[in-house]
Protein backbone atom coordinates (compact mmCIF):
# COMPACT_ATOMS: atom_id res chain seq x y z
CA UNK A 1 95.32 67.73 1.48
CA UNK A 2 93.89 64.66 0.16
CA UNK A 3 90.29 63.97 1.20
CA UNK A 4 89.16 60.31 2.08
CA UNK A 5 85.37 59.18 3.01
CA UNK A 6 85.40 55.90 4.77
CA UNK A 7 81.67 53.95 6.02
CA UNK A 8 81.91 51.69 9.05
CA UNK A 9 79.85 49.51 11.53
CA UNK A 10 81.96 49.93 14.55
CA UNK A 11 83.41 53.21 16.32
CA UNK A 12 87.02 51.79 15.95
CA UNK A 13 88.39 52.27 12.34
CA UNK A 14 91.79 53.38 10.87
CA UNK A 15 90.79 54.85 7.54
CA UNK A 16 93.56 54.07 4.38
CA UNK A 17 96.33 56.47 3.80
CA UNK A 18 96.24 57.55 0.60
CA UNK A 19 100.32 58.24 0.09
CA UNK A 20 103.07 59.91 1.96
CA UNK A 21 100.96 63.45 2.35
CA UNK A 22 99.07 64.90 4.41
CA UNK A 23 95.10 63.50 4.56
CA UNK A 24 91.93 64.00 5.73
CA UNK A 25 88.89 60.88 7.06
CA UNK A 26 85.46 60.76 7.06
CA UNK A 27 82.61 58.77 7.92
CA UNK A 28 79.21 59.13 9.07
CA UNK A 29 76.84 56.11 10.46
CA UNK A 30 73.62 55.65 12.30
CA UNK A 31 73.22 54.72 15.88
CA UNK A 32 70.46 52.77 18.04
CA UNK A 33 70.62 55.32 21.04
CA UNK A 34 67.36 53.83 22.20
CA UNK A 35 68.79 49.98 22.47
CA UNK A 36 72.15 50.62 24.46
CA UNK A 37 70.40 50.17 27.37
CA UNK A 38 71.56 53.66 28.97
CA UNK A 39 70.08 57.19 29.86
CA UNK A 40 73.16 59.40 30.50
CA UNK A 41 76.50 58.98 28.39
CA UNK A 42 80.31 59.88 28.58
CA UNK A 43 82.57 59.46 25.88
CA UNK A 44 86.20 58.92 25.97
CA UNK A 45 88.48 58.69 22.50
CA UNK A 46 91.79 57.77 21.96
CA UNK A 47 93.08 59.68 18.63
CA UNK A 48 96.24 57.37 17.92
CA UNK A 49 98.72 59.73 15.25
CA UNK A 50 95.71 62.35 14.35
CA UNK A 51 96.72 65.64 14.42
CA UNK A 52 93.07 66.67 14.66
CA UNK A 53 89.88 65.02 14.58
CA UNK A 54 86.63 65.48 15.83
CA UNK A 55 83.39 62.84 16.72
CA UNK A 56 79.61 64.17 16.68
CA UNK A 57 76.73 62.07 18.15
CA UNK A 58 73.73 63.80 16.30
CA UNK A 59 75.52 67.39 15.85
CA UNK A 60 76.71 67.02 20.00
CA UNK A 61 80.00 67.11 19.24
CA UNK A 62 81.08 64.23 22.08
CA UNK A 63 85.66 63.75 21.19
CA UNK A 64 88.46 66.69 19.95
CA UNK A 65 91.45 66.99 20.14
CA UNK A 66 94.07 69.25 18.66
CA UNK A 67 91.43 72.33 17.75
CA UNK A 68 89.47 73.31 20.73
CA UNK A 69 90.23 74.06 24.32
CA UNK A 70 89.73 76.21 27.21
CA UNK A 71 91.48 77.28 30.14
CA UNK A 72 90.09 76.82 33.76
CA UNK A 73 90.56 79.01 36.40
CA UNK A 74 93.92 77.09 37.22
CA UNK A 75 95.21 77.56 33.76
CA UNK A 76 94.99 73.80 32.84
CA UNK A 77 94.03 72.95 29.28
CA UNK A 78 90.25 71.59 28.94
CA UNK A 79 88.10 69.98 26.19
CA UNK A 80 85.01 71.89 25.26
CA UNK A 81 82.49 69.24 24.59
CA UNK A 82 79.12 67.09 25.01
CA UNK A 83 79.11 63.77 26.51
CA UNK A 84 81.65 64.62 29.24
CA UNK A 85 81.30 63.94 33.04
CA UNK A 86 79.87 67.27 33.71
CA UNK A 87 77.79 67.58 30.66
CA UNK A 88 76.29 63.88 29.80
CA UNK A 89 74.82 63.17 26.35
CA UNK A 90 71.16 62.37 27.68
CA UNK A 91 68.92 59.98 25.43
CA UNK A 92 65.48 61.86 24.90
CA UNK A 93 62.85 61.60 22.49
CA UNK A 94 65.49 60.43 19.58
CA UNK A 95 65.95 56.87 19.61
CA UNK A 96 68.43 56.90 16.49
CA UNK A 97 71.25 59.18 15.91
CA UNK A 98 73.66 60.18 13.17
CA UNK A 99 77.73 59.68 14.23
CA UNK A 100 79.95 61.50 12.59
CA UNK A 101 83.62 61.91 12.65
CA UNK A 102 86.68 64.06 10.70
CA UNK A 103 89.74 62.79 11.03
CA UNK A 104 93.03 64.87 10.04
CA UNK A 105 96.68 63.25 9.92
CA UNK A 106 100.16 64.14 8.42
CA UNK A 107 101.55 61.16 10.57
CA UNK A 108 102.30 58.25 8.78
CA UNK A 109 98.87 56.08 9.80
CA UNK A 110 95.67 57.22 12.32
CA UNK A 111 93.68 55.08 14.65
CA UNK A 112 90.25 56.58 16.17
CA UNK A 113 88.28 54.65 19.02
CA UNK A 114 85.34 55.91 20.83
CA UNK A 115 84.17 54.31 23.85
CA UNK A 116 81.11 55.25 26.35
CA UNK A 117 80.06 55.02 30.00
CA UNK A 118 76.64 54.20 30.57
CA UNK A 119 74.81 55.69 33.37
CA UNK A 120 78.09 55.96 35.54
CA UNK A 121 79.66 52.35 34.67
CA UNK A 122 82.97 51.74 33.64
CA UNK A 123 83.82 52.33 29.49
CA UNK A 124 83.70 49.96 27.49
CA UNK A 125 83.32 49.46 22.95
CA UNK A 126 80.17 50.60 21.71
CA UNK A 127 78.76 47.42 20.24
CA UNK A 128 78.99 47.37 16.87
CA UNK A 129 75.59 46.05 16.76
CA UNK A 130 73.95 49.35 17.29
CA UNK A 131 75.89 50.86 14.38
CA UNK A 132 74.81 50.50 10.93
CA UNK A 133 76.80 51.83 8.15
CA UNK A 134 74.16 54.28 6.12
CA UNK A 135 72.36 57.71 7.17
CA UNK A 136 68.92 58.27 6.33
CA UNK A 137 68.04 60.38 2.79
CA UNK A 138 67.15 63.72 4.80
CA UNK A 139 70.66 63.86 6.71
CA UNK A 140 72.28 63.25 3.12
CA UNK A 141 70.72 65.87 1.91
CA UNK A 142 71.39 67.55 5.12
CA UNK A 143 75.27 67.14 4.73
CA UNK A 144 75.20 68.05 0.56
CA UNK A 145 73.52 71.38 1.64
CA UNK A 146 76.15 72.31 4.60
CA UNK A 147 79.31 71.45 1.95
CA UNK A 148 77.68 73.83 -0.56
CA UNK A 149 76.96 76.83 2.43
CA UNK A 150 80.54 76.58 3.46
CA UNK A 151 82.26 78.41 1.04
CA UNK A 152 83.63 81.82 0.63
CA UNK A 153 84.31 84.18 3.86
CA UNK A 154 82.12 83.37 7.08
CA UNK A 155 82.10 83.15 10.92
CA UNK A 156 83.36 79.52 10.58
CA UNK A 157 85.31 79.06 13.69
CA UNK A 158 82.49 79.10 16.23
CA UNK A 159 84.61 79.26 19.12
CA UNK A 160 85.36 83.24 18.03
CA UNK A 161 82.67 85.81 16.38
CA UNK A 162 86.40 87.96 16.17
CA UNK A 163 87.63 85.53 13.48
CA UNK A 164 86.70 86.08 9.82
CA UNK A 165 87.14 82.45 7.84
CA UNK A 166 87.72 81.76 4.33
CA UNK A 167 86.22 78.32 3.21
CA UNK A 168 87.45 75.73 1.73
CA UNK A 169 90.98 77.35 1.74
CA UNK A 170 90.74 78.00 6.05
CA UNK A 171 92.60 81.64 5.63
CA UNK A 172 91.93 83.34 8.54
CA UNK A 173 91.69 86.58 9.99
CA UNK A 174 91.39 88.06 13.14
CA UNK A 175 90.16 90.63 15.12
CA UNK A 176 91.98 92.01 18.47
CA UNK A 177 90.37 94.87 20.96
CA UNK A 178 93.29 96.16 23.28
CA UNK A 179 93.79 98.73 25.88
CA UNK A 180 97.11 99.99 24.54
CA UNK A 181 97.91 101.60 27.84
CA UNK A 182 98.38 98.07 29.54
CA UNK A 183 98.63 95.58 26.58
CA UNK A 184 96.12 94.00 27.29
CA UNK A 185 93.46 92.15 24.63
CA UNK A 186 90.29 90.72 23.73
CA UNK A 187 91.26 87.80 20.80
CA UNK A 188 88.26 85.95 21.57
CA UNK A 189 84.61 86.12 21.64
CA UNK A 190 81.29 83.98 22.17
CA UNK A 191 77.93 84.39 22.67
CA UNK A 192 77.35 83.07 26.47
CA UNK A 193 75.35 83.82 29.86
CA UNK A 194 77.43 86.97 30.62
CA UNK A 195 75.91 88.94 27.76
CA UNK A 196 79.20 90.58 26.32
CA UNK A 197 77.82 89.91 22.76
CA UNK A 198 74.66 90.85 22.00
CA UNK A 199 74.05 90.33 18.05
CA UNK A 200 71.23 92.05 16.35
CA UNK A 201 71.42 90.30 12.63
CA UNK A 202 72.99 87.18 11.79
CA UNK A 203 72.87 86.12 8.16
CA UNK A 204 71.69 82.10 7.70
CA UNK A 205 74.80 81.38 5.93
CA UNK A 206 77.12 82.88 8.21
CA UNK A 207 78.24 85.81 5.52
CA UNK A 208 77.05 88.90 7.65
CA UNK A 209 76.47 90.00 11.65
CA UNK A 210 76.69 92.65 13.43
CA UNK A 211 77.15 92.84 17.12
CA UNK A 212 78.20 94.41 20.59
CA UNK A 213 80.40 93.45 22.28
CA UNK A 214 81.96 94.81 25.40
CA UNK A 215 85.81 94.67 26.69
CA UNK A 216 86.59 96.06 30.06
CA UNK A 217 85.09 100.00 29.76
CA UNK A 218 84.58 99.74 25.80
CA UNK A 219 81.15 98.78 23.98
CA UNK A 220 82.33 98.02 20.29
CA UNK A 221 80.06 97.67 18.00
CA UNK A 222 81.17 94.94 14.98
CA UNK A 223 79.70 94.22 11.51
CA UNK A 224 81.64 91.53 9.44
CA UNK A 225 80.05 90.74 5.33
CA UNK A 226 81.66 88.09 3.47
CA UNK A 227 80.13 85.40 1.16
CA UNK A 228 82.36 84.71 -1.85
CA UNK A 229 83.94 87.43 -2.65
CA UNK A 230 87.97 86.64 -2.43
């Protein structure tokens, strides 16, 4: 998969298709949180042709769509993310903040548009006017650290400390606990409120933990090592 960084001023951009195979987008700019005249925000995107793509708003990770979801009680499909009706982006102490986005297409072209509510209005464009086309020297050194960490086998997928990722090629491998008597199976886990993990060491880079974890009677304990051994 090709790889293609694009800059922009305005959170509506369709970056350039390399050729007829599959490709991946980029682009990171800075935001004037503090001038949009707002205190609580919800984002909506529209992802045109993208088979996956994702939108931070300084590491709150605000738009997804074709990686992440949950299921409510009701079995409907839900997006996991900041910046939503029940979980505002709130404007704090940080008046300016890095926007990011990853973009992934085997279609033949990709659009991505963000838009925002303010305080409760309607959505509308960000205005390009707040967006500036640059990041400041410590996030780029920032970003050149995190592409040199991810590499080699890791708890990548944060959405499961049962799957085992292998970086840059995304091999994965994962980790059931089942009750064979009634087929039934833990293929997922998180650290959250309940308390079903409870992780003692958890290496910086992501290359070792170990953990408890519980699944209906059964406390399991889990260590995982990686790094770049293949």
């Amino acid at each position: 998969m090709e790889s293609v960084r694009v800059s922009f001023d305005k959170l509506l951009f369709s970056p350039p298709k390399p050729n007829d195979e599959p490709f991946s987008a980029s682009s990171t700019s800075t935001l004037a949180l503090g001038d949009a005249g707002g205190e609580s925000f919800v984002f909506a995107c529209e992802y045109g042709d993208a088979s996956a793509a994702f939108v931070w708003f300084d590491d709150h990770l605000v738009c997804q769509t074709g990686v992440y979801k949950s299921l409510t009680p009701d079995n409907m499909n839900i997006n996991m993310t900041d910046g939503s009706v029940e979980e505002p982006l709130l404007l704090l102490s940080k008046q300016n903040v890095v926007v990011r986005t990853h973009v992934f297409s085997s279609g033949p072209a990709v659009t991505l548009s963000v838009n925002w509510s303010k305080d409760g209005a309607q959505f509308e464009p960000i205005d390009a006017a707040l967006l500036t086309p640059t990041i400041n020297s410590a996030e780029i050194a920032r970003e050149e650290n995190a592409a040199a960490t991810a590499n080699g086998w890791g708890l990548w997928n944060h959405q499961s400390l049962l799957d085992v990722v292998l970086l840059p090629e995304g091999t994965r491998v994962m980790t059931s606990i089942c009750r064979v008597s009634t087929s039934e199976c833990q293929t997922r886990q998180y650290i959250n409120a309940d308390f079903t993990v409870r992780p003692t060491q958890y290496s910086y880079d992501r290359s070792f933990i170990q953990y408890y974890t519980s699944f209906m009677d059964v406390n399991v304990s889990i260590a995982i090592s990686g790094g770049d051994d293949r």
